[in-house]
C-alpha atoms as a PDB file:
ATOM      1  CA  UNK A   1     130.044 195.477 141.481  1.00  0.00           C
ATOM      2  CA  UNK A   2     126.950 195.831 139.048  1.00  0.00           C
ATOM      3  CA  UNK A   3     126.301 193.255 136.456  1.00  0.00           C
ATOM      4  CA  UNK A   4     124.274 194.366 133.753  1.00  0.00           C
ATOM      5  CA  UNK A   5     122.252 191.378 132.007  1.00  0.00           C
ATOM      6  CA  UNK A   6     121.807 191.853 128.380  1.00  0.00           C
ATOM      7  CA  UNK A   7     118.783 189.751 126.982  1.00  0.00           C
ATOM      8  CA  UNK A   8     120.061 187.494 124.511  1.00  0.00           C
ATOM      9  CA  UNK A   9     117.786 188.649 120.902  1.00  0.00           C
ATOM     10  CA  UNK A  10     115.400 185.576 120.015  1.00  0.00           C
ATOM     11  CA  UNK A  11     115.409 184.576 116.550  1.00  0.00           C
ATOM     12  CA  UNK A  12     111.681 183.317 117.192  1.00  0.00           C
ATOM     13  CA  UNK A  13     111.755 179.764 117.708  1.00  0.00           C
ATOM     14  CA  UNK A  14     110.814 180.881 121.055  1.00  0.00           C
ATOM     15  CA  UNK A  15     107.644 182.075 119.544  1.00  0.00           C
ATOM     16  CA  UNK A  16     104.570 179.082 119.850  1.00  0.00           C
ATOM     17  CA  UNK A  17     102.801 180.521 116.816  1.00  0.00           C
ATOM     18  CA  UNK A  18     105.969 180.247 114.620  1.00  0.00           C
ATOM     19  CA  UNK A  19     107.268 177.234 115.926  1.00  0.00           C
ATOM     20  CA  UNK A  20     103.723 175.861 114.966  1.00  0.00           C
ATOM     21  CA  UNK A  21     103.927 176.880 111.864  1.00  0.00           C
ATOM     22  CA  UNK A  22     107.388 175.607 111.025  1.00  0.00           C
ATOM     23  CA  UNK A  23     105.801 172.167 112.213  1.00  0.00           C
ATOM     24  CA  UNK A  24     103.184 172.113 110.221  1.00  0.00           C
ATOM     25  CA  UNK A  25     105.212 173.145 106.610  1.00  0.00           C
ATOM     26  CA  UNK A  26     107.866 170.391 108.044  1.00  0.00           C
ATOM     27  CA  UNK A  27     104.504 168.092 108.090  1.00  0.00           C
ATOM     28  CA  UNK A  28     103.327 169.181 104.888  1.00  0.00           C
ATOM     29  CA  UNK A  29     106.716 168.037 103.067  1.00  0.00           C
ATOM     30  CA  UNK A  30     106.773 165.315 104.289  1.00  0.00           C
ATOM     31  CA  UNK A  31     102.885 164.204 103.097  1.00  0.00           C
ATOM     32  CA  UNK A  32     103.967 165.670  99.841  1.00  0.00           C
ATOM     33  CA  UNK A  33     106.903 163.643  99.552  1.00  0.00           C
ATOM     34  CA  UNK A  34     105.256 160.200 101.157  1.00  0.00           C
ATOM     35  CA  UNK A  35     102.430 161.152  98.548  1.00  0.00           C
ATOM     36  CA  UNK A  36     105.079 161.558  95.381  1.00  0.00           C
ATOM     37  CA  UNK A  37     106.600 158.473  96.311  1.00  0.00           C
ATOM     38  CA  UNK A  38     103.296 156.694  96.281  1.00  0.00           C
ATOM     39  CA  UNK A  39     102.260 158.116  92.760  1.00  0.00           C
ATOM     40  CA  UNK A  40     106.167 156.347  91.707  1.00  0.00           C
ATOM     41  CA  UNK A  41     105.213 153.415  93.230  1.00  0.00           C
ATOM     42  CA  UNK A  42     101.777 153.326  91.446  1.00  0.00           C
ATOM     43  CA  UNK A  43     103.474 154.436  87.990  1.00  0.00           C
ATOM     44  CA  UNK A  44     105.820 151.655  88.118  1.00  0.00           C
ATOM     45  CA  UNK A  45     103.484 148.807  89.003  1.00  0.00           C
ATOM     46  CA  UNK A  46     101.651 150.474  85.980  1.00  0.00           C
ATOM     47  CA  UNK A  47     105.101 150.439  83.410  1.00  0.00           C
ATOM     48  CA  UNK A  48     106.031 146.779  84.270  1.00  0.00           C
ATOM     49  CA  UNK A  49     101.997 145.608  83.014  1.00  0.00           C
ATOM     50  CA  UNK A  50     102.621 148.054  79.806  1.00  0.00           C
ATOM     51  CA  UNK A  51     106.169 146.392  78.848  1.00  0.00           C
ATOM     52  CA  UNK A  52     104.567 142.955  78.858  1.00  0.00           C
ATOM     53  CA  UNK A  53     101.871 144.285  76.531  1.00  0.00           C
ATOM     54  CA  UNK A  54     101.657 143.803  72.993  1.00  0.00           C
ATOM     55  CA  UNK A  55     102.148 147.372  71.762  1.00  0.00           C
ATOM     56  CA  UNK A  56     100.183 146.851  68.248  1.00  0.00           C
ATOM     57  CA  UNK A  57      97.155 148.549  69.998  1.00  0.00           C
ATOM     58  CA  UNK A  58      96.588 151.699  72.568  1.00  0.00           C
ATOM     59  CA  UNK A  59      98.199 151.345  75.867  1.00  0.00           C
ATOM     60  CA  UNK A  60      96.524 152.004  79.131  1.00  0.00           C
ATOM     61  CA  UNK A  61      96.955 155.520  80.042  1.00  0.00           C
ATOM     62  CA  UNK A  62      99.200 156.121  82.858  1.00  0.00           C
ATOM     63  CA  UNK A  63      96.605 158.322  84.878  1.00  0.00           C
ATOM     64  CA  UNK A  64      96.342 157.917  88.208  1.00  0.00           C
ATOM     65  CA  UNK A  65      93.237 160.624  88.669  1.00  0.00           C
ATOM     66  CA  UNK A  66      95.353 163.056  90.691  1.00  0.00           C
ATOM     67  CA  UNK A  67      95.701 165.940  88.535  1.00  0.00           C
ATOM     68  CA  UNK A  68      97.943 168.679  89.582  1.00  0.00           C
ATOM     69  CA  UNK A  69     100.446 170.177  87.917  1.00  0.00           C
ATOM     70  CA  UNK A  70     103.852 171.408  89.020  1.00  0.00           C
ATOM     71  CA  UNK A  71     105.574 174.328  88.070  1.00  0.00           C
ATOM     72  CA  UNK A  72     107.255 172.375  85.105  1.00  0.00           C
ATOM     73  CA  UNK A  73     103.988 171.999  83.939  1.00  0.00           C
ATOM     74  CA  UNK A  74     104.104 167.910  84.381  1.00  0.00           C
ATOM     75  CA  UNK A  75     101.120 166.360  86.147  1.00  0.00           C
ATOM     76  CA  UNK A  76     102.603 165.222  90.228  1.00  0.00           C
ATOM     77  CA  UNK A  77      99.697 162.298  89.849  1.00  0.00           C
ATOM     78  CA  UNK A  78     100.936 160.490  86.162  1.00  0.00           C
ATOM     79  CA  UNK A  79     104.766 162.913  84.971  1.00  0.00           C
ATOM     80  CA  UNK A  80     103.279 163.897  81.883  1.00  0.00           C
ATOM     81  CA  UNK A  81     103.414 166.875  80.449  1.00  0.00           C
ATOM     82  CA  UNK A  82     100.111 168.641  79.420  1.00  0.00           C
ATOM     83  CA  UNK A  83     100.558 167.725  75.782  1.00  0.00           C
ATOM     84  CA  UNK A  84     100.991 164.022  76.736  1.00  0.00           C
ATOM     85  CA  UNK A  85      97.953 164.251  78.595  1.00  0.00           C
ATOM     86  CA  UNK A  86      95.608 165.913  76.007  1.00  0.00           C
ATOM     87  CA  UNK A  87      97.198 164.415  72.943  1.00  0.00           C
ATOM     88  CA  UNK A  88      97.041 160.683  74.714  1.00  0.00           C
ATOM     89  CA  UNK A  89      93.777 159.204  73.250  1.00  0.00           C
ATOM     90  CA  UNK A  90      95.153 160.312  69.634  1.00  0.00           C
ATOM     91  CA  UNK A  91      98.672 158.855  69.563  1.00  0.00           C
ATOM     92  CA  UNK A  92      99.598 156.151  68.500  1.00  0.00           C
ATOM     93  CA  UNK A  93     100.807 153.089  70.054  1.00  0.00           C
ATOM     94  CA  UNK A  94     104.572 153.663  69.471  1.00  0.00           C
ATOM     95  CA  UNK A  95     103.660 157.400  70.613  1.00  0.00           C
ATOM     96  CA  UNK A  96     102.291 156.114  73.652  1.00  0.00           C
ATOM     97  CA  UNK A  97     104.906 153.592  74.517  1.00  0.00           C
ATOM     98  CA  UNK A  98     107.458 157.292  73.926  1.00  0.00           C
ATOM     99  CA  UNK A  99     105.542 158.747  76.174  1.00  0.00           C
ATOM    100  CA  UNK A 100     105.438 156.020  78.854  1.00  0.00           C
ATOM    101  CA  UNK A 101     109.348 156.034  78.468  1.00  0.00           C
ATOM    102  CA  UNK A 102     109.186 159.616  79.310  1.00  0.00           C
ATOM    103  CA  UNK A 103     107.742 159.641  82.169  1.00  0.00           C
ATOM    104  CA  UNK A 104     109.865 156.530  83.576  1.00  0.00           C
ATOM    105  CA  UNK A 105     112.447 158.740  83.560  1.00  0.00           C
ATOM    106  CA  UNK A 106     111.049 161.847  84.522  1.00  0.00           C
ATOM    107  CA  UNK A 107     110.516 159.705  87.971  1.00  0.00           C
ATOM    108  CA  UNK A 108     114.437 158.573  87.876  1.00  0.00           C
ATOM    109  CA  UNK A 109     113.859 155.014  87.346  1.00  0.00           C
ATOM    110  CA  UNK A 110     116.616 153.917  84.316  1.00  0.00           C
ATOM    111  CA  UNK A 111     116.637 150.011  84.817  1.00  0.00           C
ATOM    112  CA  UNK A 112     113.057 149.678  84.009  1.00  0.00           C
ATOM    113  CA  UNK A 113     112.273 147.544  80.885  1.00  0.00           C
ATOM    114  CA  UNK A 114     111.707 148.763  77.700  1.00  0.00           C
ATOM    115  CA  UNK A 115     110.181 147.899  74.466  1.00  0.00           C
ATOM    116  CA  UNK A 116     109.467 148.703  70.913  1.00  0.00           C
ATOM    117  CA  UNK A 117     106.201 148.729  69.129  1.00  0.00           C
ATOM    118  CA  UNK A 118     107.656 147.347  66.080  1.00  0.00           C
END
């Protein structure tokens, strides 16, 4: 009796060149997303000086001097969107704080403390 052997069809993850390359977008994510938590981190540490501020004059900016934008148009380094960013030296301090709220929440964070600049 004759047994025919039928090769099983790869679906490439067989193939070094691929495999490589799967490894290294699988490394990339994960940098991105070590590197995203780090800029939360940063923006936090950031937030909890600004709510213990006196808001009667301009705030610290919230740049971090990593300027990239996603494809929401919001900067990965500081989560403000382009207007935030250019308008920033001309607003106001209660514009400021608004904009520091923002961006609190653009990274998730809801308990964070909050005040007015009234």
């Amino acid at each position: 009796m004759d047994i025919n052997i039928i090769p099983a069809q790869s679906d490439g993850s067989d193939n070094p060149a691929k495999r490589a390359g799967q490894d290294k977008q699988q490394a990339q994510a994960s940098q991105d997303t070590a590197e995203l938590s780090i800029h939360r981190q940063i923006i936090l540490k950031r937030w909890l000086l600004v709510s213990k501020m006196d808001a009667s004059g301009p705030l610290p900016s919230p740049c971090v001097s990593i300027c990239l934008t996603n494809e929401e148009n919001i900067c990965t380094g500081c989560f403000r969107r382009i207007d935030e960013i250019a308008g920033w030296a001309s607003f106001s301090p209660r514009h400021q704080l608004q904009v520091w709220n923002n961006l609190i929440k653009r990274i998730g964070i809801t308990s964070a403390p909050c005040h007015s600049a009234d």
